[in-house]
Protein backbone atom coordinates (compact mmCIF):
# COMPACT_ATOMS: atom_id res chain seq x y z
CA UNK A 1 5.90 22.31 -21.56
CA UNK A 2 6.84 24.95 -19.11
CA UNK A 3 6.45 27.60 -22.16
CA UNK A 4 2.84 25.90 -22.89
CA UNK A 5 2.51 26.60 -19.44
CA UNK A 6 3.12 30.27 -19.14
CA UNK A 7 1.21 31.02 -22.48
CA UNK A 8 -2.29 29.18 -21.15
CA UNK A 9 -1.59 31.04 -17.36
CA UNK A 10 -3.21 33.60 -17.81
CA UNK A 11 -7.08 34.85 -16.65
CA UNK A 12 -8.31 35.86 -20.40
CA UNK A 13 -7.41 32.30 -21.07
CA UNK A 14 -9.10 30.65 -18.17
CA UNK A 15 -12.26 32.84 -18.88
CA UNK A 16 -12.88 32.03 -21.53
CA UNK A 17 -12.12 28.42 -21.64
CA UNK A 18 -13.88 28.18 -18.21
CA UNK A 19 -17.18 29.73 -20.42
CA UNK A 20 -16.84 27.35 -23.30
CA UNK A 21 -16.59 24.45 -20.62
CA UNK A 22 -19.27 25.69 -18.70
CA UNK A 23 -21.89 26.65 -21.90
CA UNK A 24 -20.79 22.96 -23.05
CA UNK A 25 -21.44 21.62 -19.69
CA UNK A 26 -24.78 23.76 -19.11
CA UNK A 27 -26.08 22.33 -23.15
CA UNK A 28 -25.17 18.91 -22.45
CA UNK A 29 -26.63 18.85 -18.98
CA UNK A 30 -30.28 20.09 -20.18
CA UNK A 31 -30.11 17.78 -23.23
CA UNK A 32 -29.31 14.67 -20.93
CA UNK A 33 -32.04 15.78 -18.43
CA UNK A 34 -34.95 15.67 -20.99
CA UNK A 35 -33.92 12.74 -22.33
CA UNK A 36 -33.09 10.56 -19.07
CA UNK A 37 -35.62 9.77 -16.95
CA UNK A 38 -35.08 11.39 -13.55
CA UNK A 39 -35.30 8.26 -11.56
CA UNK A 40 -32.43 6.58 -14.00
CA UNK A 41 -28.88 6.78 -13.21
CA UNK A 42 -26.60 9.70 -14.69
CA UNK A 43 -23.73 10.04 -17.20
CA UNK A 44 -21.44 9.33 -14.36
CA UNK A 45 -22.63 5.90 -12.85
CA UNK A 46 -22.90 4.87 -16.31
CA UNK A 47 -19.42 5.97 -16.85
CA UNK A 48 -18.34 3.66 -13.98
CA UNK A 49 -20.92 0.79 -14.46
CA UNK A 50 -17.52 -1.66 -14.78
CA UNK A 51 -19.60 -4.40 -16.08
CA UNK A 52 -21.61 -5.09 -18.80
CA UNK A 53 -24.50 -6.03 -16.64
CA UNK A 54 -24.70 -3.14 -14.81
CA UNK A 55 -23.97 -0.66 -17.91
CA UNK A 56 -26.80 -2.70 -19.97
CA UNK A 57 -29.56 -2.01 -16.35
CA UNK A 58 -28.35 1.75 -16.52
CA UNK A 59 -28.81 2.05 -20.48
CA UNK A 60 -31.79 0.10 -20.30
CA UNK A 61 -33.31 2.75 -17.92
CA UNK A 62 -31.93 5.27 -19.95
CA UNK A 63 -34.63 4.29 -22.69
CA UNK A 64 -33.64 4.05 -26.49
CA UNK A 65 -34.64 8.08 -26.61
CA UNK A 66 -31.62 8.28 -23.42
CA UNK A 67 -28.76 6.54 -25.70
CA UNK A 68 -29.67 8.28 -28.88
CA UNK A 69 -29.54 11.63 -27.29
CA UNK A 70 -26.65 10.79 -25.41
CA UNK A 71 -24.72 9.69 -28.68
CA UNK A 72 -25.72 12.85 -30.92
CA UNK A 73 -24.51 14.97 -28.43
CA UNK A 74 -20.92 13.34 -28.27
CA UNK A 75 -19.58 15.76 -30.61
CA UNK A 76 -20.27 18.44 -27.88
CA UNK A 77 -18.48 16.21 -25.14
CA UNK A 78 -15.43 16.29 -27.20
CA UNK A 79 -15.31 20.12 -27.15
CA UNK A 80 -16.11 20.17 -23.32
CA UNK A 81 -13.18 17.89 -23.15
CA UNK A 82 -10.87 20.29 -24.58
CA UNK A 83 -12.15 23.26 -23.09
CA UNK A 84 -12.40 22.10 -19.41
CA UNK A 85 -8.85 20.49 -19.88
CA UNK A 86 -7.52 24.14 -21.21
CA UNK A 87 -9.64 26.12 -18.12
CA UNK A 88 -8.05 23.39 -15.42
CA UNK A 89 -4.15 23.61 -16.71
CA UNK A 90 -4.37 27.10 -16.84
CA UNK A 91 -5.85 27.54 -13.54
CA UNK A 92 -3.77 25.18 -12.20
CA UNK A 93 -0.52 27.66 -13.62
CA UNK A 94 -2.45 30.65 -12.21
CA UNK A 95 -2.85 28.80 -8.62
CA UNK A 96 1.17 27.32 -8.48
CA UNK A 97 2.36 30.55 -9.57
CA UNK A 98 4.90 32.51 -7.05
CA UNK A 99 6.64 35.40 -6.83
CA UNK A 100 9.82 33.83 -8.53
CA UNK A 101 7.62 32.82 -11.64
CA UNK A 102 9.25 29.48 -11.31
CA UNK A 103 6.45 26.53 -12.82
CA UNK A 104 8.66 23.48 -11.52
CA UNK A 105 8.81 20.04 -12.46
CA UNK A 106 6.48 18.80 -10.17
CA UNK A 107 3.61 21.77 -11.35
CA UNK A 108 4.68 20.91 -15.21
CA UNK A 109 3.56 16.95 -14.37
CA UNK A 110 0.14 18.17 -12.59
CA UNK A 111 -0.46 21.33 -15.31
CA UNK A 112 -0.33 17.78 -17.55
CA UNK A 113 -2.96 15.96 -15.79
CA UNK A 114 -6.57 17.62 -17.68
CA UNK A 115 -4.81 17.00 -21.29
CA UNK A 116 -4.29 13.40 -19.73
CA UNK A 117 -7.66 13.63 -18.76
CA UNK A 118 -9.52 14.93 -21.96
CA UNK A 119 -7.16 12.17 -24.08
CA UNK A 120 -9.03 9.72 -21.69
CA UNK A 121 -12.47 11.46 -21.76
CA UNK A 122 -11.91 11.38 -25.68
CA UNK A 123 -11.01 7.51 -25.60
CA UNK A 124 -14.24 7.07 -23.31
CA UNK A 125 -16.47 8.82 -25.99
CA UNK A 126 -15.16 7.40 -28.82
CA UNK A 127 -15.50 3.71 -27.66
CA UNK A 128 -18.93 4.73 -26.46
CA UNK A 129 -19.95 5.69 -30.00
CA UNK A 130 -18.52 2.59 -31.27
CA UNK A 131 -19.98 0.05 -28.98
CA UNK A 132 -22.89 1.64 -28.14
CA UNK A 133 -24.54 1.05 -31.05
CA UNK A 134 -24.14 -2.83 -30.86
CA UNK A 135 -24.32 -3.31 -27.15
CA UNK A 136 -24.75 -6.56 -27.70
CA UNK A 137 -21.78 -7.65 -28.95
CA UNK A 138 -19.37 -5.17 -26.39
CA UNK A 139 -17.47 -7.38 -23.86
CA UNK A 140 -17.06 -7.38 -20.57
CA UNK A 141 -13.24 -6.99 -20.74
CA UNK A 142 -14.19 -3.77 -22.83
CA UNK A 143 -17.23 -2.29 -20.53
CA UNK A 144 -14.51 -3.03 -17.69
CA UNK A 145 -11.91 -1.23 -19.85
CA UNK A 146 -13.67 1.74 -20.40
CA UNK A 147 -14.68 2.41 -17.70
CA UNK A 148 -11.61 2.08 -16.07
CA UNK A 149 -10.37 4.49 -18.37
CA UNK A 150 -13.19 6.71 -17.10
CA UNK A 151 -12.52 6.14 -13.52
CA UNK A 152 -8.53 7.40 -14.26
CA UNK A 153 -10.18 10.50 -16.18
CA UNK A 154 -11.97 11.71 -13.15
CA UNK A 155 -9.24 10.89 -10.62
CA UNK A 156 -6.88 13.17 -12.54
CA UNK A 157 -9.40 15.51 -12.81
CA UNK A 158 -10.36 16.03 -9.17
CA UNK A 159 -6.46 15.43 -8.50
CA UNK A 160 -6.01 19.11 -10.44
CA UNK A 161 -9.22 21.10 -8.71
CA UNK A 162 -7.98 19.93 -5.21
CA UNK A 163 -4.89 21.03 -5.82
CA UNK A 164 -5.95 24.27 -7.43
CA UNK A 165 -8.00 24.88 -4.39
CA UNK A 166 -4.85 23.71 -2.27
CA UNK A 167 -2.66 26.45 -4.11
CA UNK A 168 -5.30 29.46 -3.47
CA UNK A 169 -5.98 28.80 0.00
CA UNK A 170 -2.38 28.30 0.59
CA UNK A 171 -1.46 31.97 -0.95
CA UNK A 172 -4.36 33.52 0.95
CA UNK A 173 -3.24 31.99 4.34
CA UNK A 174 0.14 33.28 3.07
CA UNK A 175 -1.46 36.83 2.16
CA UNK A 176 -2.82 36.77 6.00
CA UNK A 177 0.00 35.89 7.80
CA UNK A 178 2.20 39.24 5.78
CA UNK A 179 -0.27 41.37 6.82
């Protein structure tokens, strides 16, 4: 892990997994948009519904043109999993990096946390394409399931940027106090 570590820490690799996430990001986004309708709730909030209830009122307001565009464009979800999972570790490496070149144990477990979080983002998406097209049948154990599994994806996720921003502020208020 700690080699994996010191091959992604590197800037060419977080620019250019940082584009791919953000081009895959920016294509989804517009795609969603046309297809939603502005007053109905997000990707998110149906990522989190929890119950079936509330995922079948979000859905609903999604329209039938909302859940089909929303499943053809799974394939690019998968890649923006991947890609934003690559851009986060290896920022993360960049950010915990000191003089001594030293990842640590601690860094190796957080570097791990966006390939934890694209394996759940990829678990989301794929139950999504299975039970999405027989919502009526999904249960409520499942729609809780998921979701929770969603809920875990974006805790880990924000877990890594805070601590990214953590680690840069930290070496600029170190930078200030040398000087």
């Amino acid at each position: 892990m700690d080699d994996l570590a010191g091959r992604l820490g590197r800037l060419w690799v977080v620019l250019i997994t940082g584009s791919i996430a953000a081009a895959c990001l920016t294509v989804l986004s517009i795609l969603i948009q046309r297809a939603i309708p502005p007053t109905a709730p997000g990707i998110v909030p149906m990522e989190l519904a929890f119950t079936k209830e509330r995922l079948m009122h979000i859905l609903n307001q999604w329209g039938e043109a909302g859940l089909t565009v929303y499943l053809k464009t799974m394939w690019i979800d998968y890649i923006y999993a991947l890609s934003y999972s690559f851009f986060l570790a290896s920022l993360f490496v960049l950010s915990s990096r000191d003089e001594k070149d030293d990842t640590g144990r601690l860094n190796l477990l957080f570097f791990s946390f966006p390939f934890i979080a694209a394996i759940l983002d990829w678990v989301e998406n794929s139950f999504h394409l299975v039970y999405f097209r027989n919502l009526q049948h999904v249960s409520e154990t499942v729609v809780f399931a998921v979701s929770f599994i969603s809920l875990i994806k974006w805790l880990l996720a924000i877990f890594v940027i805070v601590s990214i921003l953590y680690n840069f502020l930290r070496k600029v208020f170190v930078k200030m106090k040398q000087t």
